[in-house]
N, C-alpha and C. Protein backbone atom coordinates (compact mmCIF):
# COMPACT_ATOMS: atom_id res chain seq x y z
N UNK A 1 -48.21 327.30 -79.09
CA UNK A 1 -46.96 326.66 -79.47
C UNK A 1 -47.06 326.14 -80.88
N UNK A 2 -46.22 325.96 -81.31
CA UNK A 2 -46.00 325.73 -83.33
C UNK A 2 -46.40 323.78 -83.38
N UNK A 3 -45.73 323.39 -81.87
CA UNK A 3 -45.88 322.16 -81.94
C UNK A 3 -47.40 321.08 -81.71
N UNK A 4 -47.81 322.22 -81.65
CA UNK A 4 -49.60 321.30 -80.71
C UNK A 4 -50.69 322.00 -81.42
N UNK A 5 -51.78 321.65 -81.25
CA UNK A 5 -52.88 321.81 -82.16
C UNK A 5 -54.31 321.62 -80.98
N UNK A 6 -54.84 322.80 -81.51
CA UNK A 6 -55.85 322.70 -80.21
C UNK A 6 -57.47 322.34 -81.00
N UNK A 7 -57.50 321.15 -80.58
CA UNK A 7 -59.13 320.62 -81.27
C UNK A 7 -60.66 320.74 -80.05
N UNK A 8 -61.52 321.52 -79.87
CA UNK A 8 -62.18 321.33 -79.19
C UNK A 8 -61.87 321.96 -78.19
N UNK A 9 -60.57 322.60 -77.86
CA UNK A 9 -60.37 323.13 -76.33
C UNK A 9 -59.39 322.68 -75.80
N UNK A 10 -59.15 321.15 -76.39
CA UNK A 10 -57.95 320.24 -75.93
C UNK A 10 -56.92 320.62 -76.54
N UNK A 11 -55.50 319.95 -76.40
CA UNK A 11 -54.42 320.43 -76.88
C UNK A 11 -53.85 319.12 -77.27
N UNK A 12 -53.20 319.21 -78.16
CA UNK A 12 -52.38 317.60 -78.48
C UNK A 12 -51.24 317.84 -79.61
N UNK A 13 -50.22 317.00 -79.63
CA UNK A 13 -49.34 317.23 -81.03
C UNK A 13 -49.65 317.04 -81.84
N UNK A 14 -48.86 318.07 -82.50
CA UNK A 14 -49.40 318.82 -84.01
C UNK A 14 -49.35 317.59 -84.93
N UNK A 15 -47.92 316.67 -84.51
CA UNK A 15 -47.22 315.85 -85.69
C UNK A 15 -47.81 314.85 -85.82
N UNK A 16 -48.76 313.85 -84.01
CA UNK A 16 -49.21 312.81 -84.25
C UNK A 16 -50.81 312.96 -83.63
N UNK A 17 -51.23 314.02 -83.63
CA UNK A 17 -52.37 314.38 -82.86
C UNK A 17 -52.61 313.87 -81.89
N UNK A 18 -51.98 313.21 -80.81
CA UNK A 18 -51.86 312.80 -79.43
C UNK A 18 -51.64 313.76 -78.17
N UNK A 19 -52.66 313.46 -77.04
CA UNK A 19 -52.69 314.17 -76.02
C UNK A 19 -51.27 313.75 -75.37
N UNK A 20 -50.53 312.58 -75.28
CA UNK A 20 -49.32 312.29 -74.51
C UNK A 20 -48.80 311.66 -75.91
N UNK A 21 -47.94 312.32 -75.88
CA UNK A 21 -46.95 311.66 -77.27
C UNK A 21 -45.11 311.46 -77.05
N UNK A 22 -44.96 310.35 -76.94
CA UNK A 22 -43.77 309.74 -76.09
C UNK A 22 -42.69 310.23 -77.64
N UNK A 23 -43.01 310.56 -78.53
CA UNK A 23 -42.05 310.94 -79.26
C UNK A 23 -41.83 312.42 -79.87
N UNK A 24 -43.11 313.05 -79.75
CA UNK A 24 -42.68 314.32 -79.08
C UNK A 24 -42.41 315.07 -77.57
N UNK A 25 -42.29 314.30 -77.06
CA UNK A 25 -41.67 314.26 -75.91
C UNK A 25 -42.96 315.90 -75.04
N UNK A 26 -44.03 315.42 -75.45
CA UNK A 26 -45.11 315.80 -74.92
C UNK A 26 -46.35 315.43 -73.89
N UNK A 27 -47.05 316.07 -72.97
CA UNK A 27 -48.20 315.55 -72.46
C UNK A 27 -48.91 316.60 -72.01
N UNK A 28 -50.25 316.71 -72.65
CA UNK A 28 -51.24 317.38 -72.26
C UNK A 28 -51.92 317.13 -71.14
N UNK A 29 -52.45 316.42 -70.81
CA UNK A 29 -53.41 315.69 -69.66
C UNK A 29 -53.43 316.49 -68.89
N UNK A 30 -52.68 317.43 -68.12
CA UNK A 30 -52.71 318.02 -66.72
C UNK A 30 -53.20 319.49 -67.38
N UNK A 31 -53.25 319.67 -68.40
CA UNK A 31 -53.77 320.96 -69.05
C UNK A 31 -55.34 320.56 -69.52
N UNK A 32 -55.22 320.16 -70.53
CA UNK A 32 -56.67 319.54 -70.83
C UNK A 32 -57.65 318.78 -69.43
N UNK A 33 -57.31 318.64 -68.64
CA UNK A 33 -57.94 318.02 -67.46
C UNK A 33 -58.40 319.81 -66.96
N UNK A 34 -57.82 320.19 -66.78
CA UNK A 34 -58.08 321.87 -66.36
C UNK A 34 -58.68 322.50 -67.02
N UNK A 35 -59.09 321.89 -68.01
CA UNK A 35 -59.80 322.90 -69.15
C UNK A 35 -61.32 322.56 -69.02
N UNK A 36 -61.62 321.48 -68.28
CA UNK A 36 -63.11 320.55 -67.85
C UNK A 36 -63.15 320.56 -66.91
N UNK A 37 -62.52 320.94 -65.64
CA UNK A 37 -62.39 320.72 -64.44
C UNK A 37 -63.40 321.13 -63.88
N UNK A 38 -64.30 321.99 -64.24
CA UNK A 38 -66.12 321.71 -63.83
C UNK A 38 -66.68 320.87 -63.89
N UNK A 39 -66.60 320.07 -65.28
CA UNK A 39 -67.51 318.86 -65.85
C UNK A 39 -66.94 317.59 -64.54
N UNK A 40 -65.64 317.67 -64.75
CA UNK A 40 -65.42 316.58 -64.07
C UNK A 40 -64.59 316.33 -62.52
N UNK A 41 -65.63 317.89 -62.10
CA UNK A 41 -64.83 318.05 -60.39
C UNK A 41 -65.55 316.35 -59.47
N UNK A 42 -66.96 316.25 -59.84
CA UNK A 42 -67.30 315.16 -59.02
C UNK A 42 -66.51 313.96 -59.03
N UNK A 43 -65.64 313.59 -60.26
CA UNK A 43 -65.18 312.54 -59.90
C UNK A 43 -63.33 312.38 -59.32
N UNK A 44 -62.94 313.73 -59.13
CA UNK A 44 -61.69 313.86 -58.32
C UNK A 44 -61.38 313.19 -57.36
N UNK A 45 -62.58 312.72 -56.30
CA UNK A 45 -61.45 312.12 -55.18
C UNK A 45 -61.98 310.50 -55.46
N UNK A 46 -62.24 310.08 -56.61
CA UNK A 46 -62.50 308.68 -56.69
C UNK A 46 -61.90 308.43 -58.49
N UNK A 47 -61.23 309.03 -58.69
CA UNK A 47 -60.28 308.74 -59.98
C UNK A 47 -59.27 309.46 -60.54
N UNK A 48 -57.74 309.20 -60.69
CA UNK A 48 -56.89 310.17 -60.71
C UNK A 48 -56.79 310.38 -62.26
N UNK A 49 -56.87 311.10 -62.18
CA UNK A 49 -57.18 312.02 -63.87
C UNK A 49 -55.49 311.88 -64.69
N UNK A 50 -54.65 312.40 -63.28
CA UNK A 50 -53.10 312.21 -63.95
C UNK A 50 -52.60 311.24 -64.78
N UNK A 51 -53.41 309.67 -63.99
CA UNK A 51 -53.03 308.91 -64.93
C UNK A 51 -53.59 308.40 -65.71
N UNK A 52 -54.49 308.93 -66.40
CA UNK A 52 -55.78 308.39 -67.15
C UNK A 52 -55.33 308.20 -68.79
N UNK A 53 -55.67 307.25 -69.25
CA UNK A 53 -55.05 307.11 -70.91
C UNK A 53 -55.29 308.05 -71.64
N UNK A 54 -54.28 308.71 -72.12
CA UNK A 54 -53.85 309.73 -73.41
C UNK A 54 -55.15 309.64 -74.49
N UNK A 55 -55.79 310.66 -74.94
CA UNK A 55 -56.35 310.47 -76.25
C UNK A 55 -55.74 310.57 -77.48
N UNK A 56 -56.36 310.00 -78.00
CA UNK A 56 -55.89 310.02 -79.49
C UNK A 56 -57.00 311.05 -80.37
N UNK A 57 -56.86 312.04 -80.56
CA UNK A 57 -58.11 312.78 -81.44
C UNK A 57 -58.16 312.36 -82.67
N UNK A 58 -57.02 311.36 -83.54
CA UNK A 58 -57.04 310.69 -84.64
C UNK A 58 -57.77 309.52 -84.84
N UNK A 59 -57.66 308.56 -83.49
CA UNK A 59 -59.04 307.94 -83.73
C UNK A 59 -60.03 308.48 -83.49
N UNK A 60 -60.67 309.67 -83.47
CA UNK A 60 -61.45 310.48 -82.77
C UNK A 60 -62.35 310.81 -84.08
N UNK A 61 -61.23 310.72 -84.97
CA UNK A 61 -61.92 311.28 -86.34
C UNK A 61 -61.30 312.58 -86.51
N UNK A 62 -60.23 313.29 -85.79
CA UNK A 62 -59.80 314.41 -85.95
C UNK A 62 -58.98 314.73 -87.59
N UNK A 63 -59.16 315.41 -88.28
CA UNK A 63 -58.09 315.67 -89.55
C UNK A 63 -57.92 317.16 -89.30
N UNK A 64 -57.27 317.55 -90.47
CA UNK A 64 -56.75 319.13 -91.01
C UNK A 64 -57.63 319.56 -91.70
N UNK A 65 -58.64 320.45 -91.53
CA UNK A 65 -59.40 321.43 -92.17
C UNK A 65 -58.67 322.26 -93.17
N UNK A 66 -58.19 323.29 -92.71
CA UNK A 66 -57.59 324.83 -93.19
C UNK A 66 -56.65 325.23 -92.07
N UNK A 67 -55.62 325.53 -92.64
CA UNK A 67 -54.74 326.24 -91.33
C UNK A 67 -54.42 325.72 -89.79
N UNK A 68 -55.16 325.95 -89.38
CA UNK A 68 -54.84 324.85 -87.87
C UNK A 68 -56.19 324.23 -87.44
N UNK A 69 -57.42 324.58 -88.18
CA UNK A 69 -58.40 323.92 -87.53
C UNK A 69 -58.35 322.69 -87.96
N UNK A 70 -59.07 321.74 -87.32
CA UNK A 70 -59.40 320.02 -87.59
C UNK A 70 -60.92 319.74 -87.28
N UNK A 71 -61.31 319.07 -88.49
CA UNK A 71 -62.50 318.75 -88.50
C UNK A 71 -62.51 316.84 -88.34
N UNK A 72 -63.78 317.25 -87.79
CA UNK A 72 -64.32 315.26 -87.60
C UNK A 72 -64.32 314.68 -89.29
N UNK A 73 -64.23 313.38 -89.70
CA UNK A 73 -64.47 313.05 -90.48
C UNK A 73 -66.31 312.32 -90.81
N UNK A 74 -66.66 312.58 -89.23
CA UNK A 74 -67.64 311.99 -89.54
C UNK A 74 -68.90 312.99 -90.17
N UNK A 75 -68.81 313.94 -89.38
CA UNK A 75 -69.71 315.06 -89.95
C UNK A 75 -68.90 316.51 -90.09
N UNK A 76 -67.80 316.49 -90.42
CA UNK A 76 -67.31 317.43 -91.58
C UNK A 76 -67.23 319.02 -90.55
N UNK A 77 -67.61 318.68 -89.41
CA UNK A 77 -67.36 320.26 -88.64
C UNK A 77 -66.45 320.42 -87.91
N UNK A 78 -65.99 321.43 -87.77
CA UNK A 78 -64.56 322.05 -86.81
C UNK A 78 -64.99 321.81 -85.22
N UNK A 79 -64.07 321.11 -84.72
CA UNK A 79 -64.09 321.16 -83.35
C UNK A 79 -65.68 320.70 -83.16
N UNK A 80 -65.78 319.68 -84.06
CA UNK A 80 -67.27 319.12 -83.59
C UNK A 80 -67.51 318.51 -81.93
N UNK A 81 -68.58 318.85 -81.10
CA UNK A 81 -68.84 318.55 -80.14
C UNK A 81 -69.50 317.13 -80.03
N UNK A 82 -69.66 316.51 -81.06
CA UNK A 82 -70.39 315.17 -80.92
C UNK A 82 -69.29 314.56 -81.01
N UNK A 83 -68.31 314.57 -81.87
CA UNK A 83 -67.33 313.66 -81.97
C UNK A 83 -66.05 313.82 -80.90
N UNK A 84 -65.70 314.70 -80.91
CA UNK A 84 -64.58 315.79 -80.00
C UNK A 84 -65.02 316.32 -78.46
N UNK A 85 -66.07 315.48 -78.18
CA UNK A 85 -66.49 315.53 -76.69
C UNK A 85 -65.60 315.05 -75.58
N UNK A 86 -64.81 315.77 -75.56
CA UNK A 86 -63.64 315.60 -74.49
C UNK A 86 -63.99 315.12 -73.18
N UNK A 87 -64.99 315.66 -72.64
CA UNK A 87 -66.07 315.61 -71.11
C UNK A 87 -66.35 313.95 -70.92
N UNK A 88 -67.20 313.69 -71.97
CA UNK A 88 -67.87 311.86 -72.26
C UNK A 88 -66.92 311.11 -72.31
N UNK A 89 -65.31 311.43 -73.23
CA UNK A 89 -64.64 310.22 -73.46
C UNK A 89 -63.85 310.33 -72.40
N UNK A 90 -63.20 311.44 -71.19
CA UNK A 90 -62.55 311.38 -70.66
C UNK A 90 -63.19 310.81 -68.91
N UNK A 91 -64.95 311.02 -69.00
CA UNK A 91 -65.53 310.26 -67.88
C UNK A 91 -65.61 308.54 -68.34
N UNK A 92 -65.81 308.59 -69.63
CA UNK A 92 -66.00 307.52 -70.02
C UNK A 92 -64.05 306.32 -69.75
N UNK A 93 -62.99 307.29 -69.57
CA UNK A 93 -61.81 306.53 -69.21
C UNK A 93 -61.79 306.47 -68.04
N UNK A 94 -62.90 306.74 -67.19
CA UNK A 94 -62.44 307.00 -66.02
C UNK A 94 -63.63 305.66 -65.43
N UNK A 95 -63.88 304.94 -66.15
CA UNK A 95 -64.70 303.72 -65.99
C UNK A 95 -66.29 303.63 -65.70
N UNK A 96 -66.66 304.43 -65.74
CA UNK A 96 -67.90 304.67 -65.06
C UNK A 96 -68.06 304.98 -63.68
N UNK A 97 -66.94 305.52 -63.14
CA UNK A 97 -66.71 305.82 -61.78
C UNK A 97 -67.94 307.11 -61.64
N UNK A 98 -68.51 307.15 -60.63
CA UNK A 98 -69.16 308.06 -60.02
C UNK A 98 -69.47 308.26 -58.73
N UNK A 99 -69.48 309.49 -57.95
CA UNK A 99 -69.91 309.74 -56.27
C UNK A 99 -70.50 309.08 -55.68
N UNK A 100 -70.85 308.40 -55.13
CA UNK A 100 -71.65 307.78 -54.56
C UNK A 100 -72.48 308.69 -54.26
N UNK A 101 -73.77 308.47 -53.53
CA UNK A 101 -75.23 309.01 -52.93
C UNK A 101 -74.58 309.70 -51.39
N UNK A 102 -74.96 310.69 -51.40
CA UNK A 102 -74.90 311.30 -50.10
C UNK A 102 -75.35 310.93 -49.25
N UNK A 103 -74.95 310.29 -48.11
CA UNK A 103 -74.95 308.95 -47.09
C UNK A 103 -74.51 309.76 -46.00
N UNK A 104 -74.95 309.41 -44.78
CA UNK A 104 -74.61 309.65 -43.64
C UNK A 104 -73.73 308.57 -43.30
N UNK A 105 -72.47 309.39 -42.98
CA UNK A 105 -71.29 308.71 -42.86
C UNK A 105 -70.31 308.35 -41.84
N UNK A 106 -71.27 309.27 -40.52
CA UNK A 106 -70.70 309.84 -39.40
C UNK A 106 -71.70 309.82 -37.79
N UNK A 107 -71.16 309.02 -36.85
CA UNK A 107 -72.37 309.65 -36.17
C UNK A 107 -72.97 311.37 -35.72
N UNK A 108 -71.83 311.89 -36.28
CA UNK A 108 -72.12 313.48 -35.51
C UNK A 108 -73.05 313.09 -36.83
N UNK A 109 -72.89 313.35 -38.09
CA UNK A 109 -73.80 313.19 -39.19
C UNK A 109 -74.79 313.28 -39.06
N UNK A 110 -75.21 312.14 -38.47
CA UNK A 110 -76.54 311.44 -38.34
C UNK A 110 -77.05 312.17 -36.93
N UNK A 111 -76.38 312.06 -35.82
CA UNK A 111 -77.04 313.03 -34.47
C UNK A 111 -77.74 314.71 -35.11
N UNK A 112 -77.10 315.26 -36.29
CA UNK A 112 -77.04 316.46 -36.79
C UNK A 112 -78.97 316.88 -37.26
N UNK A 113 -78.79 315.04 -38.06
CA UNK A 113 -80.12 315.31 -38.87
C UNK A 113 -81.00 314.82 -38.15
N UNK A 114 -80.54 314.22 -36.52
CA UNK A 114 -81.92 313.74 -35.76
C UNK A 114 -81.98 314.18 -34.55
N UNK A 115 -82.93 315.64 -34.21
CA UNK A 115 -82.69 316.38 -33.59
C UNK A 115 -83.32 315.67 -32.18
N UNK A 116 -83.44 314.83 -32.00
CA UNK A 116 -83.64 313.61 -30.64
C UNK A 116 -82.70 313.28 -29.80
N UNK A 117 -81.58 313.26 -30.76
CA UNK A 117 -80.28 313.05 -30.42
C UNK A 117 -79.58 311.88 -30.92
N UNK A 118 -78.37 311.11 -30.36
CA UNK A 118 -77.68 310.33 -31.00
C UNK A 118 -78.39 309.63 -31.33
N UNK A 119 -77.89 308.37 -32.60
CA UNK A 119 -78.56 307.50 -33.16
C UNK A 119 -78.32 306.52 -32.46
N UNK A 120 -79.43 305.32 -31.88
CA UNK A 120 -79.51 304.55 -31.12
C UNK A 120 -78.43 303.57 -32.26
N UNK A 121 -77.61 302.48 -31.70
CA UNK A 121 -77.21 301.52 -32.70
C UNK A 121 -78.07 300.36 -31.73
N UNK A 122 -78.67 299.60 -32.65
CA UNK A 122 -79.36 298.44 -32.59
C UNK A 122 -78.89 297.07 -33.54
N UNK A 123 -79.16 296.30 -33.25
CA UNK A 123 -78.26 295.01 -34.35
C UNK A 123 -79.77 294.88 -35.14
N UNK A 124 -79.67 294.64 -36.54
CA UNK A 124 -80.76 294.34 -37.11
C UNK A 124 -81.04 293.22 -37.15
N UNK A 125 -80.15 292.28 -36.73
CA UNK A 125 -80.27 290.93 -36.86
C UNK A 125 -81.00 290.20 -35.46
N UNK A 126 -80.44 290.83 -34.17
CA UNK A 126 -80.64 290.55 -33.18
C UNK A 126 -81.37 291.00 -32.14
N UNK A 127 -81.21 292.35 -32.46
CA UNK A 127 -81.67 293.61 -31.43
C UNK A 127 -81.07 293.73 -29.97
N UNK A 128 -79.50 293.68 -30.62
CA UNK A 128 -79.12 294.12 -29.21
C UNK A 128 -78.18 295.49 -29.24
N UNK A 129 -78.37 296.48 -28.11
CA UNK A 129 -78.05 297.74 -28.28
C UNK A 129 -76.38 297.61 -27.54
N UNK A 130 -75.84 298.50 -28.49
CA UNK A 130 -74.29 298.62 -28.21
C UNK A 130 -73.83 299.72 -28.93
N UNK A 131 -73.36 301.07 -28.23
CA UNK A 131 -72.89 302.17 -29.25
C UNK A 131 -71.25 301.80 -29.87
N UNK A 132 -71.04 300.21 -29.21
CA UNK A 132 -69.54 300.26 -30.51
C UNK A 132 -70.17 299.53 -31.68
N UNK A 133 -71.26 299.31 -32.09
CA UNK A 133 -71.17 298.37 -33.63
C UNK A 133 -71.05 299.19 -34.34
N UNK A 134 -70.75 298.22 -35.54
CA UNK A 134 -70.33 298.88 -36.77
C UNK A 134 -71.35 299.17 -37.33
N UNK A 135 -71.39 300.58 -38.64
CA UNK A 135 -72.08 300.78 -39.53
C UNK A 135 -72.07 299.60 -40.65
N UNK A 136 -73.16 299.21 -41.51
CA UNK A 136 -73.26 298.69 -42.55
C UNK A 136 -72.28 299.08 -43.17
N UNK A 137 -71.65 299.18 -43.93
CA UNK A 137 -70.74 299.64 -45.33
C UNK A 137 -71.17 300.02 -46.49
N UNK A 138 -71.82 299.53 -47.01
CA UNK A 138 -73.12 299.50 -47.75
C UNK A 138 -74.01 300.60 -48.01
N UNK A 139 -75.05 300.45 -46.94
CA UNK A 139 -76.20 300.95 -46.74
C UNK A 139 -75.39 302.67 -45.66
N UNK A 140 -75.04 302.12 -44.85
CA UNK A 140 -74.16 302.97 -44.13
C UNK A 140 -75.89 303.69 -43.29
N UNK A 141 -76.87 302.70 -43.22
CA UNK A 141 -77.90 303.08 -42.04
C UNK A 141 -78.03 301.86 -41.09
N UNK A 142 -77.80 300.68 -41.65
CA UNK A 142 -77.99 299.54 -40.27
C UNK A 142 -76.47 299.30 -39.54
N UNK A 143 -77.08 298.51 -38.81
CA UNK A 143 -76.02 297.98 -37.46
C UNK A 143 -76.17 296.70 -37.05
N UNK A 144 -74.97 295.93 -36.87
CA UNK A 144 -75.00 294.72 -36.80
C UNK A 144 -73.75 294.44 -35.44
N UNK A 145 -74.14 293.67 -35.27
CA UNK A 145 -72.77 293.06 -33.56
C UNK A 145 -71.56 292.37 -34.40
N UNK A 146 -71.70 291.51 -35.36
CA UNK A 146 -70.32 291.35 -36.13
C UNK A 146 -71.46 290.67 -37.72
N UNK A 147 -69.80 290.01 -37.64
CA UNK A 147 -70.19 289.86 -39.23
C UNK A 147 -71.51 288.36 -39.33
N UNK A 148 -71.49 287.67 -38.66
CA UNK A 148 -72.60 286.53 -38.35
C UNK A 148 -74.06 286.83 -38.44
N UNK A 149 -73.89 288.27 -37.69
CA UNK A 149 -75.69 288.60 -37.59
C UNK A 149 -76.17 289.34 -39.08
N UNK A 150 -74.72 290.05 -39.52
CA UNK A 150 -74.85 291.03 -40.61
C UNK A 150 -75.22 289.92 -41.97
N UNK A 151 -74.85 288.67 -41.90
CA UNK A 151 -74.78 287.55 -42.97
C UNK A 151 -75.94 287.11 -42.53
N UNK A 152 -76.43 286.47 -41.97
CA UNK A 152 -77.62 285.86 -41.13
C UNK A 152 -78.61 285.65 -41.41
């Protein structure tokens, strides 16, 4: 398009170098999110990308090279990857959110990986056996009778 300018892979307007630009009545995000959507499949079901703040590739250091390319101002290269790291600043808006640790989350889960059979629930606090307590939240391996023994 005549109107957008592609730095790095990303796309943004030409006029104000912005990924969402409320006065060109533009928004990249749902394109440029697709263009990383490897880098940043792990953090899909714990941060919505849709609404994640617009970049600016002008504070980015983005300018006009020649013709349509844009170079960093900091080190003078086209579509520099140190500066124009789309991947870092766009995990980096996304707060430091990351997957958690692969946790057994389930009793089939846990019966799966302990070929003995179901997992006994025991209170750690007390030691009394009951297959309704709750999992830790947490840890998501102990068991407690309520919240008294779990504090305790």
């Amino acid at each position: 398009m005549e109107d957008d300018v592609i730095i790095n892979n990303f796309m943004f307007c030409k006029k104000h170098l912005l990924e969402y630009c409320g006065r060109c009545t533009c928004d990249y995000r749902m394109g440029n999110n697709g263009s990383i959507h490897d880098e940043i499949e792990d953090l899909r079901d714990y941060y919505d990308f849709e609404e994640r703040p617009p970049i600016d590739a002008g504070k980015w250091g983005a300018v006009r090279h020649r013709g349509e390319d844009y170079q960093c101002t900091k080190h003078k290269i086209i579509d520099c990857e140190n500066c124009f790291n789309w991947v870092k600043i766009v995990r980096a808006a996304a707060g430091g959110v990351t997957r958690p640790q692969a946790v057994p989350k389930t009793k089939e889960i846990m019966t799966a990986a302990n070929s003995s059979g179901p997992v006994e629930k025991r209170c750690e606090k007390c030691g009394t056996k009951d297959d309704s307590m709750k999992c830790c939240a947490k840890c998501r391996s102990a068991y407690y009778c309520n919240a008294d023994c779990q504090k305790g």
